[in-house]
Protein backbone atom coordinates (compact mmCIF):
# COMPACT_ATOMS: atom_id res chain seq x y z
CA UNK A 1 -11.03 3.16 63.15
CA UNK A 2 -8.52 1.20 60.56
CA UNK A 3 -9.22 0.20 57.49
CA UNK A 4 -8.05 -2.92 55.35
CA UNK A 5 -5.18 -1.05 53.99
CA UNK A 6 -4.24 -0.27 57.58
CA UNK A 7 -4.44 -3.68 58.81
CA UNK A 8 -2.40 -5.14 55.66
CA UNK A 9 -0.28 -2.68 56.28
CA UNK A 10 0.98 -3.97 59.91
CA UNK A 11 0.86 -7.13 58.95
CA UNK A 12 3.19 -6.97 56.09
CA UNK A 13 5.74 -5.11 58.62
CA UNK A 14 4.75 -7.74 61.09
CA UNK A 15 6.28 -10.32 58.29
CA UNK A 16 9.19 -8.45 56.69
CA UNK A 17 10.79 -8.19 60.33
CA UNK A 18 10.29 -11.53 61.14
CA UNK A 19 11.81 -12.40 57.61
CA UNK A 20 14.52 -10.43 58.62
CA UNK A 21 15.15 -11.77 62.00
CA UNK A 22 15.62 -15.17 60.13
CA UNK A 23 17.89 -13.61 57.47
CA UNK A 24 20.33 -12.42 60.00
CA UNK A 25 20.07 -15.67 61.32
CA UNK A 26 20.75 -17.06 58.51
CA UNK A 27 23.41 -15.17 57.89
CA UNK A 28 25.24 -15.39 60.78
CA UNK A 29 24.89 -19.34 60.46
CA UNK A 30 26.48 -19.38 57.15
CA UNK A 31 23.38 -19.48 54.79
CA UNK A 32 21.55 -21.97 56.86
CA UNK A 33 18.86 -21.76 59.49
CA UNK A 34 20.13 -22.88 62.93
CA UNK A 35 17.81 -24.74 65.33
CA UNK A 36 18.45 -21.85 67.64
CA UNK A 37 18.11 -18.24 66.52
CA UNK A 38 19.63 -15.14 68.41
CA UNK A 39 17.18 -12.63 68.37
CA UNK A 40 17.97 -9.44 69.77
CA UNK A 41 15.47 -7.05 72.29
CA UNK A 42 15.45 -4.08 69.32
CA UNK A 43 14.00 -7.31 66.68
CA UNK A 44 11.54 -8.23 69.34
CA UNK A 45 10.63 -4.77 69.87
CA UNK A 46 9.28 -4.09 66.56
CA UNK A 47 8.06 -7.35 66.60
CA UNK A 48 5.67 -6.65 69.21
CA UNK A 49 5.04 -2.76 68.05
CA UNK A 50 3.37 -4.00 65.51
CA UNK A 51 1.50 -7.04 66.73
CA UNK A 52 0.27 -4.99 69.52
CA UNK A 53 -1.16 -2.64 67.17
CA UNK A 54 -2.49 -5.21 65.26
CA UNK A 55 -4.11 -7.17 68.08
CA UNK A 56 -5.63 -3.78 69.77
CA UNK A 57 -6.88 -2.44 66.61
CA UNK A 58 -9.12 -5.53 66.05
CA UNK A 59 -10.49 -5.68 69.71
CA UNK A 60 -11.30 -1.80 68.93
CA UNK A 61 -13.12 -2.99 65.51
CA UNK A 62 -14.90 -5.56 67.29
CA UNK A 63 -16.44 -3.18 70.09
CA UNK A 64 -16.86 0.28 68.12
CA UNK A 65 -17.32 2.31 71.47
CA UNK A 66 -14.24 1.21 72.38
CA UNK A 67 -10.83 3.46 71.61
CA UNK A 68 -7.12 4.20 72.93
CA UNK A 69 -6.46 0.31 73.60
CA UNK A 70 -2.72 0.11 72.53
CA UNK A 71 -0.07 2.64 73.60
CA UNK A 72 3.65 2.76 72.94
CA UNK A 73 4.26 1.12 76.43
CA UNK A 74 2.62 -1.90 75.80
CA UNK A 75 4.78 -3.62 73.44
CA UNK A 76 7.76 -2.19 76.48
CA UNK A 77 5.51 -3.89 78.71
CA UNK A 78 6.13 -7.10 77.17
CA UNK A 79 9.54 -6.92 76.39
CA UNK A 80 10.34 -6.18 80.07
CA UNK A 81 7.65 -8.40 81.39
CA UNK A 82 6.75 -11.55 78.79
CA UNK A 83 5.83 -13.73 81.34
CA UNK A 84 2.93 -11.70 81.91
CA UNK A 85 1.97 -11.82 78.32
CA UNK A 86 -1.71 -13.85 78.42
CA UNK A 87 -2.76 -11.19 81.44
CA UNK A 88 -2.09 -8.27 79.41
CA UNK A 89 -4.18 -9.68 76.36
CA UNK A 90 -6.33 -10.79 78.23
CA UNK A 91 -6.80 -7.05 79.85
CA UNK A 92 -6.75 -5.09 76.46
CA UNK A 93 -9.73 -8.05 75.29
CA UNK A 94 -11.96 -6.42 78.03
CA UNK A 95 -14.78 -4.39 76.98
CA UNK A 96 -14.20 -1.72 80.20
CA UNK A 97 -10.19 -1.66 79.18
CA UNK A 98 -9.27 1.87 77.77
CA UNK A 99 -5.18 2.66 78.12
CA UNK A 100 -4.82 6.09 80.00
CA UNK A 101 -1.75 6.39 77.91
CA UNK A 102 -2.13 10.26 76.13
CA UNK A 103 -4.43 11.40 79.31
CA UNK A 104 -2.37 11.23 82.06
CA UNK A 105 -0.29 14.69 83.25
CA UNK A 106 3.28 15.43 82.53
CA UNK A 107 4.09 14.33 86.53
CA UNK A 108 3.62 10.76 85.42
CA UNK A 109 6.35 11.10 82.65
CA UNK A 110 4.27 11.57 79.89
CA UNK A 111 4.48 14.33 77.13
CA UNK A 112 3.33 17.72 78.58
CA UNK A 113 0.52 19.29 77.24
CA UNK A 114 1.72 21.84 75.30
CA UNK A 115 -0.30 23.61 72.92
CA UNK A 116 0.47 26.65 70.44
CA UNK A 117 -1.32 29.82 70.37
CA UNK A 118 -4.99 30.17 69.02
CA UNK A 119 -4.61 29.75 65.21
CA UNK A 120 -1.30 28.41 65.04
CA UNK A 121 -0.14 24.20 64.51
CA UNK A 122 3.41 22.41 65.39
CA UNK A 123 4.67 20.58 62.46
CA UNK A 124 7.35 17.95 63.30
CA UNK A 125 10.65 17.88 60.45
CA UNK A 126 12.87 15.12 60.15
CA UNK A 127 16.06 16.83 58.19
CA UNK A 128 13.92 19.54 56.93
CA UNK A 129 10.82 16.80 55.43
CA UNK A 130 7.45 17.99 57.10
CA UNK A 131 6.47 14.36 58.80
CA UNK A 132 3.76 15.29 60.67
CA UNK A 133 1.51 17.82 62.01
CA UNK A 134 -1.11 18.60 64.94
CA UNK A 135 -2.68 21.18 67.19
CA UNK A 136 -0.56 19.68 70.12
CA UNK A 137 2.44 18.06 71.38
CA UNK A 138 0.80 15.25 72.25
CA UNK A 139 -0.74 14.97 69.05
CA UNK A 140 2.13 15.26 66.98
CA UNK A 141 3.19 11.86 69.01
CA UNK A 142 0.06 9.82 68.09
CA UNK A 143 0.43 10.94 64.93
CA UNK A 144 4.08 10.17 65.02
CA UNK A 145 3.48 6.73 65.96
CA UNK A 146 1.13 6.21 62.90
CA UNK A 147 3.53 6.68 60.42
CA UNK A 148 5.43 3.32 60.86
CA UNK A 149 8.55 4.97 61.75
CA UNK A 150 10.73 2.38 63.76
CA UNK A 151 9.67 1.39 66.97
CA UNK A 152 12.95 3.07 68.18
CA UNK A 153 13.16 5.91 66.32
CA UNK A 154 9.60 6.69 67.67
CA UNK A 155 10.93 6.22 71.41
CA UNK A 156 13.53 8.37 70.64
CA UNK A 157 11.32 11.51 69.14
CA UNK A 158 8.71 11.36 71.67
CA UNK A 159 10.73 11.02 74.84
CA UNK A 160 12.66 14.13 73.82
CA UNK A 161 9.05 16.02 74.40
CA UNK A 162 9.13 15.08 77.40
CA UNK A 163 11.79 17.50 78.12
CA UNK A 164 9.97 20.56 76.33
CA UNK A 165 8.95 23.45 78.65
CA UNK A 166 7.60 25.18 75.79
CA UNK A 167 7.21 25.36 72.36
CA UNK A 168 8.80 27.19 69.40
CA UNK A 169 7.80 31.17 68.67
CA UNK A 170 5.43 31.63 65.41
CA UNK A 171 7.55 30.43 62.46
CA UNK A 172 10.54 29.20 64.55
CA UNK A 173 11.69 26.19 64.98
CA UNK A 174 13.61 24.13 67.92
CA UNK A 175 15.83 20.93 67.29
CA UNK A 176 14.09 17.56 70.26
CA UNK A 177 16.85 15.52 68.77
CA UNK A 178 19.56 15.92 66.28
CA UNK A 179 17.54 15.65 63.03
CA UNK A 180 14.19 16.49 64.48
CA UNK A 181 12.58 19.75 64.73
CA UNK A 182 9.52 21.00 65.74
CA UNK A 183 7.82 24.48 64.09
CA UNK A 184 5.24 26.31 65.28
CA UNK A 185 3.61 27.75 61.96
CA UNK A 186 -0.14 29.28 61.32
CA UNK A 187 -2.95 26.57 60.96
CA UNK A 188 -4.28 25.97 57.33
């Protein structure tokens, strides 16, 4: 469950990218605000990362059984398909809705379930900076996409597990994407 931290959190990112999708306009329009504003798919995209987040987190607060209501593809979802914008919120607002994003198998396109041996963890680097860890592939992505890294960057790491067949020998690691490693090292 969040917490107020969480929430203010989100919302704050929520505001600074608006505030600077209107400072590029701005910009572009020689210090002035134009009537209409160019925004681009990649400021719309974090746009809606975050208001997602925001708006499934608070149906999840509001109905503690509930869980798993937002997923990396919804904000996609949107982008792709806005027209179908009051369906979709209206779908994540139902009580029953639970997004089968993390559960479904690697034939769907989703990150394999790859798991290290008994008594070992993946840590994911970032040009040698531990940024997260877990006791799965899959959970290194959920916790990946709790960190506020950008929307893109995010895409980036976690479609390059979808290519992983397996996973790094004890104390090894293996590069997903330039930058990015993942190490299999003994649980703490």
């Amino acid at each position: 469950m969040s917490t107020s931290e969480w929430r203010a959190e989100k919302s704050a990112n929520l505001i600074k990218e608006i505030c600077h999708v209107l400072l590029r306009a701005k910009t572009a329009n020689g210090s002035t605000l134009p009537d209409s504003i160019a925004i681009s798919r990649s400021d719309l995209g974090g746009l809606l990362w975050n208001a997602t987040k925001l708006y499934c987190d608070a149906h999840e607060e509001a109905s503690p059984d509930r869980e798993s209501t937002w997923s990396p593809e919804f904000p996609d979802f949107l982008l792709d398909h806005p027209e179908r914008c009051e369906d979709s919120l209206r779908i994540v607002a139902d009580p029953d809705f639970r997004d089968p994003y993390y559960d479904r198998p690697m034939d769907a396109g989703i990150i394999p379930d790859l798991s290290p041996a008994e008594g070992c963890g993946l840590e994911l680097h970032q040009q040698g900076v531990l940024v997260v860890c877990s006791d799965s592939l899959r959970g290194l992505a959920v916790k990946l996409s709790e960190t506020g890294i950008a929307p893109e960057e995010y895409l980036k790491v976690r479609n390059s597990f979808l290519e992983l067949k397996e996973l790094p020998r004890l104390g090894e690691s293996m590069e997903v994407l330039p930058g990015w490693q993942i190490r299999t090292a003994p649980a703490e």
